[in-house]
PDB file of N, CA and C in Angstrom:
ATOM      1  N   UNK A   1       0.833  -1.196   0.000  1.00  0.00           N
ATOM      2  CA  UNK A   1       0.000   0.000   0.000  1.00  0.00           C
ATOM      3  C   UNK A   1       0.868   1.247   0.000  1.00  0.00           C
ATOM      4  N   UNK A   2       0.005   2.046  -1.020  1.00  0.00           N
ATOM      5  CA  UNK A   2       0.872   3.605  -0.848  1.00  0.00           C
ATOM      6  C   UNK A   2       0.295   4.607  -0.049  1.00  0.00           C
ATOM      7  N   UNK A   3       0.583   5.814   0.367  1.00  0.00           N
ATOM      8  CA  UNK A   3      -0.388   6.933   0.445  1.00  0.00           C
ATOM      9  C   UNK A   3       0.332   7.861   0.274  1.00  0.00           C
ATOM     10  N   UNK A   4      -0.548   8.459  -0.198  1.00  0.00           N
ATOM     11  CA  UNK A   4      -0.154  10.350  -0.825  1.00  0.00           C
ATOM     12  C   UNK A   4      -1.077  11.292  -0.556  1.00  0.00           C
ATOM     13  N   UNK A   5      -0.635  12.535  -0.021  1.00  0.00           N
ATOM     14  CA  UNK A   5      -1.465  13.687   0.255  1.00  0.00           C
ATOM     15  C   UNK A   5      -1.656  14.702  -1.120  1.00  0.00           C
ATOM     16  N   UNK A   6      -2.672  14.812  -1.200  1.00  0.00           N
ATOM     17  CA  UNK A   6      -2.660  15.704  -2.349  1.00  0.00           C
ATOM     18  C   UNK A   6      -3.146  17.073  -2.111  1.00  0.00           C
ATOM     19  N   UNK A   7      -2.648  17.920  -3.074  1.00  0.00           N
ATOM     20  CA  UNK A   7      -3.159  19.342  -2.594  1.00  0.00           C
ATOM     21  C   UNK A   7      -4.469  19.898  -3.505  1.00  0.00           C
ATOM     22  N   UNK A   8      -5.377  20.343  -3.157  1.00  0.00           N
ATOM     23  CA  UNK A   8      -6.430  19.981  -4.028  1.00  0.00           C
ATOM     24  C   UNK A   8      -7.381  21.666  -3.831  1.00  0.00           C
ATOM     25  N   UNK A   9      -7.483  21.937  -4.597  1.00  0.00           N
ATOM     26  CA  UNK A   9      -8.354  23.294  -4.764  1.00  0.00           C
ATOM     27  C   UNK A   9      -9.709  23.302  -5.281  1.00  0.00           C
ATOM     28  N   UNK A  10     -10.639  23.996  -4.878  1.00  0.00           N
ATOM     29  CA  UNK A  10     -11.639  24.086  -5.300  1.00  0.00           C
ATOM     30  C   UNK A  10     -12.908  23.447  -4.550  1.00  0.00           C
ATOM     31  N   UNK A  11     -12.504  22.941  -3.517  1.00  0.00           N
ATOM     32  CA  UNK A  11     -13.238  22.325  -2.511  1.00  0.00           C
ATOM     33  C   UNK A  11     -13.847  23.242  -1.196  1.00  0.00           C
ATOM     34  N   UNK A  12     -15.049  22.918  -1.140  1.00  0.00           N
ATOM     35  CA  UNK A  12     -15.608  24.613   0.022  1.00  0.00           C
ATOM     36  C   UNK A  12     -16.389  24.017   0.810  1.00  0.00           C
ATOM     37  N   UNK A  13     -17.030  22.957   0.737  1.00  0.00           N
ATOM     38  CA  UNK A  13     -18.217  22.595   1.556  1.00  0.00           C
ATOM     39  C   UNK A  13     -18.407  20.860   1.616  1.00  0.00           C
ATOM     40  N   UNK A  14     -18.985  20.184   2.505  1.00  0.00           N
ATOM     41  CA  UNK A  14     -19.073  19.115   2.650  1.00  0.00           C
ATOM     42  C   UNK A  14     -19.747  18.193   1.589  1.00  0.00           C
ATOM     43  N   UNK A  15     -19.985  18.246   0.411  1.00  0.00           N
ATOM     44  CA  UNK A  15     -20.739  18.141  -0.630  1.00  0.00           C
ATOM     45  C   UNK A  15     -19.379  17.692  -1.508  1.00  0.00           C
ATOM     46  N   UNK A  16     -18.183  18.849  -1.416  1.00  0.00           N
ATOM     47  CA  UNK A  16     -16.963  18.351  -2.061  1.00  0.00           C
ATOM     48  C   UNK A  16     -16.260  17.344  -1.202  1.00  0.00           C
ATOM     49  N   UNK A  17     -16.409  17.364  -0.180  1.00  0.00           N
ATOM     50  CA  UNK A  17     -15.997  15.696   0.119  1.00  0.00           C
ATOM     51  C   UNK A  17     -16.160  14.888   0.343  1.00  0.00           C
ATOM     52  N   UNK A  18     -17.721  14.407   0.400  1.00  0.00           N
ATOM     53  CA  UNK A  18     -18.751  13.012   0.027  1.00  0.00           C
ATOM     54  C   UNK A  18     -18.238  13.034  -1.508  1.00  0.00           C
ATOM     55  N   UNK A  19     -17.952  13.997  -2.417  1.00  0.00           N
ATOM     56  CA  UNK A  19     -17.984  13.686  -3.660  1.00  0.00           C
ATOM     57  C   UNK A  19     -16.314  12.997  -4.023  1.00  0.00           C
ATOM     58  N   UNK A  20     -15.382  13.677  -3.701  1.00  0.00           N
ATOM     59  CA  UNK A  20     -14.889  13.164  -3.613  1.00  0.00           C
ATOM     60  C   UNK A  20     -14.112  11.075  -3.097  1.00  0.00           C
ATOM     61  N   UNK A  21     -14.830  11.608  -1.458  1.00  0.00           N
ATOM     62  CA  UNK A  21     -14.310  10.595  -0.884  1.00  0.00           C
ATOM     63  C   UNK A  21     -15.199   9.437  -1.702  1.00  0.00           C
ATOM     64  N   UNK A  22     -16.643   9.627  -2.164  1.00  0.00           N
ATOM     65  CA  UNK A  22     -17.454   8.358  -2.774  1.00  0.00           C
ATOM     66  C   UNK A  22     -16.218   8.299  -3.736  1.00  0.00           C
ATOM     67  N   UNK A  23     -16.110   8.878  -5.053  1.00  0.00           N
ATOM     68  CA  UNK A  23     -15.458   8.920  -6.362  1.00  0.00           C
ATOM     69  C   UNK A  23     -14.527   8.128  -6.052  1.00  0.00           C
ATOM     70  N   UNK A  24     -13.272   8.465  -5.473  1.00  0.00           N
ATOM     71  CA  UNK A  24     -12.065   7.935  -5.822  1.00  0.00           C
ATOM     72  C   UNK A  24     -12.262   6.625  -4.149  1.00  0.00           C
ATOM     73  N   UNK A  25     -13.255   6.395  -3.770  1.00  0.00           N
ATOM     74  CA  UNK A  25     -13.137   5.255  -2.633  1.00  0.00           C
ATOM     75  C   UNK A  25     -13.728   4.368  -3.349  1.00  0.00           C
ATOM     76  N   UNK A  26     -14.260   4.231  -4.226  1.00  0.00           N
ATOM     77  CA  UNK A  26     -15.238   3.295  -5.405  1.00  0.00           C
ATOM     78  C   UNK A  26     -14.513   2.930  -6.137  1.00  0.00           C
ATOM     79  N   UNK A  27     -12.901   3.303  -6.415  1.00  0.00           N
ATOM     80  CA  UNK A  27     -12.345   2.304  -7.154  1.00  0.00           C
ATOM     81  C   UNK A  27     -10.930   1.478  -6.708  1.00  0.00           C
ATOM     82  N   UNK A  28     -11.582   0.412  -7.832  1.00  0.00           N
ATOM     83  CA  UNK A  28     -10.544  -0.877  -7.451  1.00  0.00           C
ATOM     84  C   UNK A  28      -9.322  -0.274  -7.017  1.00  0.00           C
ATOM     85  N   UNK A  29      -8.852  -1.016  -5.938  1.00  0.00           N
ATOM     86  CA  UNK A  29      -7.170  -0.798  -5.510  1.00  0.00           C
ATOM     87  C   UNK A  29      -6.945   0.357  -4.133  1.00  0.00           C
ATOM     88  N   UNK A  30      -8.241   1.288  -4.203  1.00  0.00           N
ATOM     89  CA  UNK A  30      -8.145   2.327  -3.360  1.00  0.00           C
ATOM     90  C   UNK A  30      -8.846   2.324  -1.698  1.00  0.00           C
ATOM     91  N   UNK A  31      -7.717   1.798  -0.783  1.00  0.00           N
ATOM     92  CA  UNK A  31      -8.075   1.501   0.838  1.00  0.00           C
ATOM     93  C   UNK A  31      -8.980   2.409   1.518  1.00  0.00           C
ATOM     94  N   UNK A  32      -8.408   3.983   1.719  1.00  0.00           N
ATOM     95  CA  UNK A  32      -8.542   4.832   2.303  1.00  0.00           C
ATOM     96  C   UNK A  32      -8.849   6.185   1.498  1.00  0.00           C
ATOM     97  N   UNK A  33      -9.703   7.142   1.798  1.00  0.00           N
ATOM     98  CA  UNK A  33      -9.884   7.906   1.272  1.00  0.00           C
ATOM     99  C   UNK A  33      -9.704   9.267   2.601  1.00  0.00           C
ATOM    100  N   UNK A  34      -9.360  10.297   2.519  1.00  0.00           N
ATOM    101  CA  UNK A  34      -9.546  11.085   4.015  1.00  0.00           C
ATOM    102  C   UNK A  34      -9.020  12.475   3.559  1.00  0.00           C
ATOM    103  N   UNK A  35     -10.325  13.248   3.222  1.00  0.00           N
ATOM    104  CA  UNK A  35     -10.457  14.491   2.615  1.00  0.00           C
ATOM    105  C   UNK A  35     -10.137  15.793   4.092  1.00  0.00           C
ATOM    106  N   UNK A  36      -8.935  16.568   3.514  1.00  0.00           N
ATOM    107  CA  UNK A  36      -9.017  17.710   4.784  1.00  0.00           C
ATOM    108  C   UNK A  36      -9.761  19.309   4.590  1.00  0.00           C
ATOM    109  N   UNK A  37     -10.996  19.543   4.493  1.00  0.00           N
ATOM    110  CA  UNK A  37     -11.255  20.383   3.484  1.00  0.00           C
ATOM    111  C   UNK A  37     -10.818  21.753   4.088  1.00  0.00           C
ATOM    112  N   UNK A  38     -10.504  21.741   5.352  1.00  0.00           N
ATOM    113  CA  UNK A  38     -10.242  23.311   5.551  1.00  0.00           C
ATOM    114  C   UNK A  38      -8.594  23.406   5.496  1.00  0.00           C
ATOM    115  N   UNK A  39      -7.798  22.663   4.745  1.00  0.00           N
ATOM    116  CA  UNK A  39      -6.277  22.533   4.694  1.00  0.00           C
ATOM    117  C   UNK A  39      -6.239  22.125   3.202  1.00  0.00           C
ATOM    118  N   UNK A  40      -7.200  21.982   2.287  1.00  0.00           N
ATOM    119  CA  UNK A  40      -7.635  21.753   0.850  1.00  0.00           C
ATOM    120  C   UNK A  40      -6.371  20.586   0.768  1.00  0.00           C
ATOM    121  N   UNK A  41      -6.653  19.362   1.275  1.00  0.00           N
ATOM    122  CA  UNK A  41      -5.670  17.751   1.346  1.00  0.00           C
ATOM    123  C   UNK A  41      -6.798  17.112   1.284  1.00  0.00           C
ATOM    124  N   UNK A  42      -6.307  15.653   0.930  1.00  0.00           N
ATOM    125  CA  UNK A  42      -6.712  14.870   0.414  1.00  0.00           C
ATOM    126  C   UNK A  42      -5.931  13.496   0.481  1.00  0.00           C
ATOM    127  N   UNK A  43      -5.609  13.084   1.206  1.00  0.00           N
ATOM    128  CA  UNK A  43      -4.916  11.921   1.727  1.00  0.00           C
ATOM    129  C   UNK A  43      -5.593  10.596   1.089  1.00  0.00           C
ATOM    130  N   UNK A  44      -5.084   9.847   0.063  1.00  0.00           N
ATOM    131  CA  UNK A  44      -5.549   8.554  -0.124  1.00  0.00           C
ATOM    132  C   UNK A  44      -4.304   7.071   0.021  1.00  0.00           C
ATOM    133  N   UNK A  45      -4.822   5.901   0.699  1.00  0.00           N
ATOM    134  CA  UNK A  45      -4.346   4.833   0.796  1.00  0.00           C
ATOM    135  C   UNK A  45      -4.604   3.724  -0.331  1.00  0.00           C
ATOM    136  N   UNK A  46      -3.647   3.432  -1.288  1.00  0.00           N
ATOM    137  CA  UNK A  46      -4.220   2.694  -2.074  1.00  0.00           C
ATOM    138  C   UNK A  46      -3.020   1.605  -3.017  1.00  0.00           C
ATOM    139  N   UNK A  47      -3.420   0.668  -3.490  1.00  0.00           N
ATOM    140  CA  UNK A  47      -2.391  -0.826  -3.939  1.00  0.00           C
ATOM    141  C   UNK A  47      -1.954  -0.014  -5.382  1.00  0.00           C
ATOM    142  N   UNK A  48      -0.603   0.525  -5.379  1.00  0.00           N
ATOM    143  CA  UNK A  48      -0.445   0.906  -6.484  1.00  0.00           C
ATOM    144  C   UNK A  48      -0.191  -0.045  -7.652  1.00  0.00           C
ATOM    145  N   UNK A  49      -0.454  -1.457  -7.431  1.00  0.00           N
ATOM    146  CA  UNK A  49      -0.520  -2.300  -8.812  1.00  0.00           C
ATOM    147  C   UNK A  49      -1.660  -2.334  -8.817  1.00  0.00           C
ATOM    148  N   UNK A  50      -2.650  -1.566  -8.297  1.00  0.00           N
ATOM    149  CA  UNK A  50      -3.960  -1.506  -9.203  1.00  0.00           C
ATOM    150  C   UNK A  50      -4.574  -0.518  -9.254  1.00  0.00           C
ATOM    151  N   UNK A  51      -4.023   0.786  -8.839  1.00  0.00           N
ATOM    152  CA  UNK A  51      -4.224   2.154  -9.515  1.00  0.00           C
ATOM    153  C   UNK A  51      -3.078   2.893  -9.399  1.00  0.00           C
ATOM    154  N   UNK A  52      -3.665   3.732  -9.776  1.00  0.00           N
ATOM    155  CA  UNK A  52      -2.072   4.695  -9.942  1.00  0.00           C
ATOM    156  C   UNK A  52      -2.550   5.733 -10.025  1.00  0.00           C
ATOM    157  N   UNK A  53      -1.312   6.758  -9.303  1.00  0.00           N
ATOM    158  CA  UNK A  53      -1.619   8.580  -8.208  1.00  0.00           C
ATOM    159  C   UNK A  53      -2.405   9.140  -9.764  1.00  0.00           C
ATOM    160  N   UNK A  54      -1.829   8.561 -10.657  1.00  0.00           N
ATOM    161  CA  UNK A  54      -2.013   9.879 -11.799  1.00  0.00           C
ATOM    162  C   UNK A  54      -3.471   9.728 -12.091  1.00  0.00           C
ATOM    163  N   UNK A  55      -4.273   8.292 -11.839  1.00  0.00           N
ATOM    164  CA  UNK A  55      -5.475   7.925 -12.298  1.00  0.00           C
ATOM    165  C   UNK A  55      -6.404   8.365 -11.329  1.00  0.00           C
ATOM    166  N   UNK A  56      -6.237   8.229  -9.558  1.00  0.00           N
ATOM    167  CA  UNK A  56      -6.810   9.057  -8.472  1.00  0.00           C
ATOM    168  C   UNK A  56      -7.191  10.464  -9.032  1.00  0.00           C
ATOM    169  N   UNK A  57      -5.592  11.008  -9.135  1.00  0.00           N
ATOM    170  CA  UNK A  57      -6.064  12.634  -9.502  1.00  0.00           C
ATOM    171  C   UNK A  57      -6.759  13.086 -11.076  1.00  0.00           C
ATOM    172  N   UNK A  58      -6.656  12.250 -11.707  1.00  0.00           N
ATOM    173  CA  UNK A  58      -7.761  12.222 -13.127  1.00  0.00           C
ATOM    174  C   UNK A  58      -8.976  12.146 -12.495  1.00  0.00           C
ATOM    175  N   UNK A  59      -9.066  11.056 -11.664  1.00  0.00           N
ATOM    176  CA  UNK A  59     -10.995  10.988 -10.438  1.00  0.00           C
ATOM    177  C   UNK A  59     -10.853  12.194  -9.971  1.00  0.00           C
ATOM    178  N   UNK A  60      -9.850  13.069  -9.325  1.00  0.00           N
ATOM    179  CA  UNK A  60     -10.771  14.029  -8.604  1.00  0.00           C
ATOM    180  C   UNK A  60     -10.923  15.351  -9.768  1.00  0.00           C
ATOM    181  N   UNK A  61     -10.203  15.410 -10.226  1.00  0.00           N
ATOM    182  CA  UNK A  61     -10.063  16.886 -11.683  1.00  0.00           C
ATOM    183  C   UNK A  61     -11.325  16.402 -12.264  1.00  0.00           C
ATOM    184  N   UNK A  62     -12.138  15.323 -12.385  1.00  0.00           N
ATOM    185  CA  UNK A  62     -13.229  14.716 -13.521  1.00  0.00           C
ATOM    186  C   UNK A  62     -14.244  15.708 -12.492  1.00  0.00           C
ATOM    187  N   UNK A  63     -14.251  15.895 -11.089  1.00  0.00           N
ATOM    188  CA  UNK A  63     -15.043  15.999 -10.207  1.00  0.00           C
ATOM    189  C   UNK A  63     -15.029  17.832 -10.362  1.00  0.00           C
ATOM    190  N   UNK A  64     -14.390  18.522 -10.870  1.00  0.00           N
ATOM    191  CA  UNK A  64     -14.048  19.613 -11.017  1.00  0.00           C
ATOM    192  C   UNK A  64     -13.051  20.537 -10.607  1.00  0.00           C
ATOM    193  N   UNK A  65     -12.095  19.987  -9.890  1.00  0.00           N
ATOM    194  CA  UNK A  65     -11.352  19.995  -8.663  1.00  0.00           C
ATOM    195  C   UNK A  65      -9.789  20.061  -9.182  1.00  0.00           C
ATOM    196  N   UNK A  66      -8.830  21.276  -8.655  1.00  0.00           N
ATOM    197  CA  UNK A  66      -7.403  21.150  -9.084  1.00  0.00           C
ATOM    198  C   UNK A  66      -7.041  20.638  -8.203  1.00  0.00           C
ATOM    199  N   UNK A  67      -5.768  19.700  -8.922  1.00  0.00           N
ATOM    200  CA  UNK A  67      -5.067  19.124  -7.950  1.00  0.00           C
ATOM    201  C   UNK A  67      -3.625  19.331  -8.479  1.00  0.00           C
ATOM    202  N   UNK A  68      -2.402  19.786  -7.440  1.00  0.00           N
ATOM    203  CA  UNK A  68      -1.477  20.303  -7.579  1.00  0.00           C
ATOM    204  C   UNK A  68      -0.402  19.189  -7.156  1.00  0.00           C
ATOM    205  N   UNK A  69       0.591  19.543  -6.648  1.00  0.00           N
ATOM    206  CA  UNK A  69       1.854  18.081  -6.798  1.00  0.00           C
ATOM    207  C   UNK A  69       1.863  17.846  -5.428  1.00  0.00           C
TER     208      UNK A  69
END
């Protein structure tokens, strides 16, 4: 298992992180999901032989959402 914090913009209200945490906790490979919305993070736990950081942050940008390095 990996985890990575991500820095993530565009998030204001609890709505962006049910959306989130459903989105990218719904797919294969991904343990943990744990959104910080007043520190705009985004902490996920997940089997990187069956996803990968770049495909997480494609789930949350689909959601409307920047995500930075």
């Amino acid at each position: 298992m990996e985890t990575v914090t991500l820095d993530v913009k565009g998030m204001s209200c609890q709505h962006c992180v049910k959306a989130i945490e459903e989105n990218v906790g719904a797919q294969q490979g991904v343990d943990a999901v744990n959104v910080q919305l007043e520190q705009g993070k985004v902490d996920v736990r997940f089997d990187e032989n069956r996803i990968s950081k770049a495909q997480i942050v494609e789930i949350i940008e689909e959601q409307g959402y920047d995500v930075g390095s």
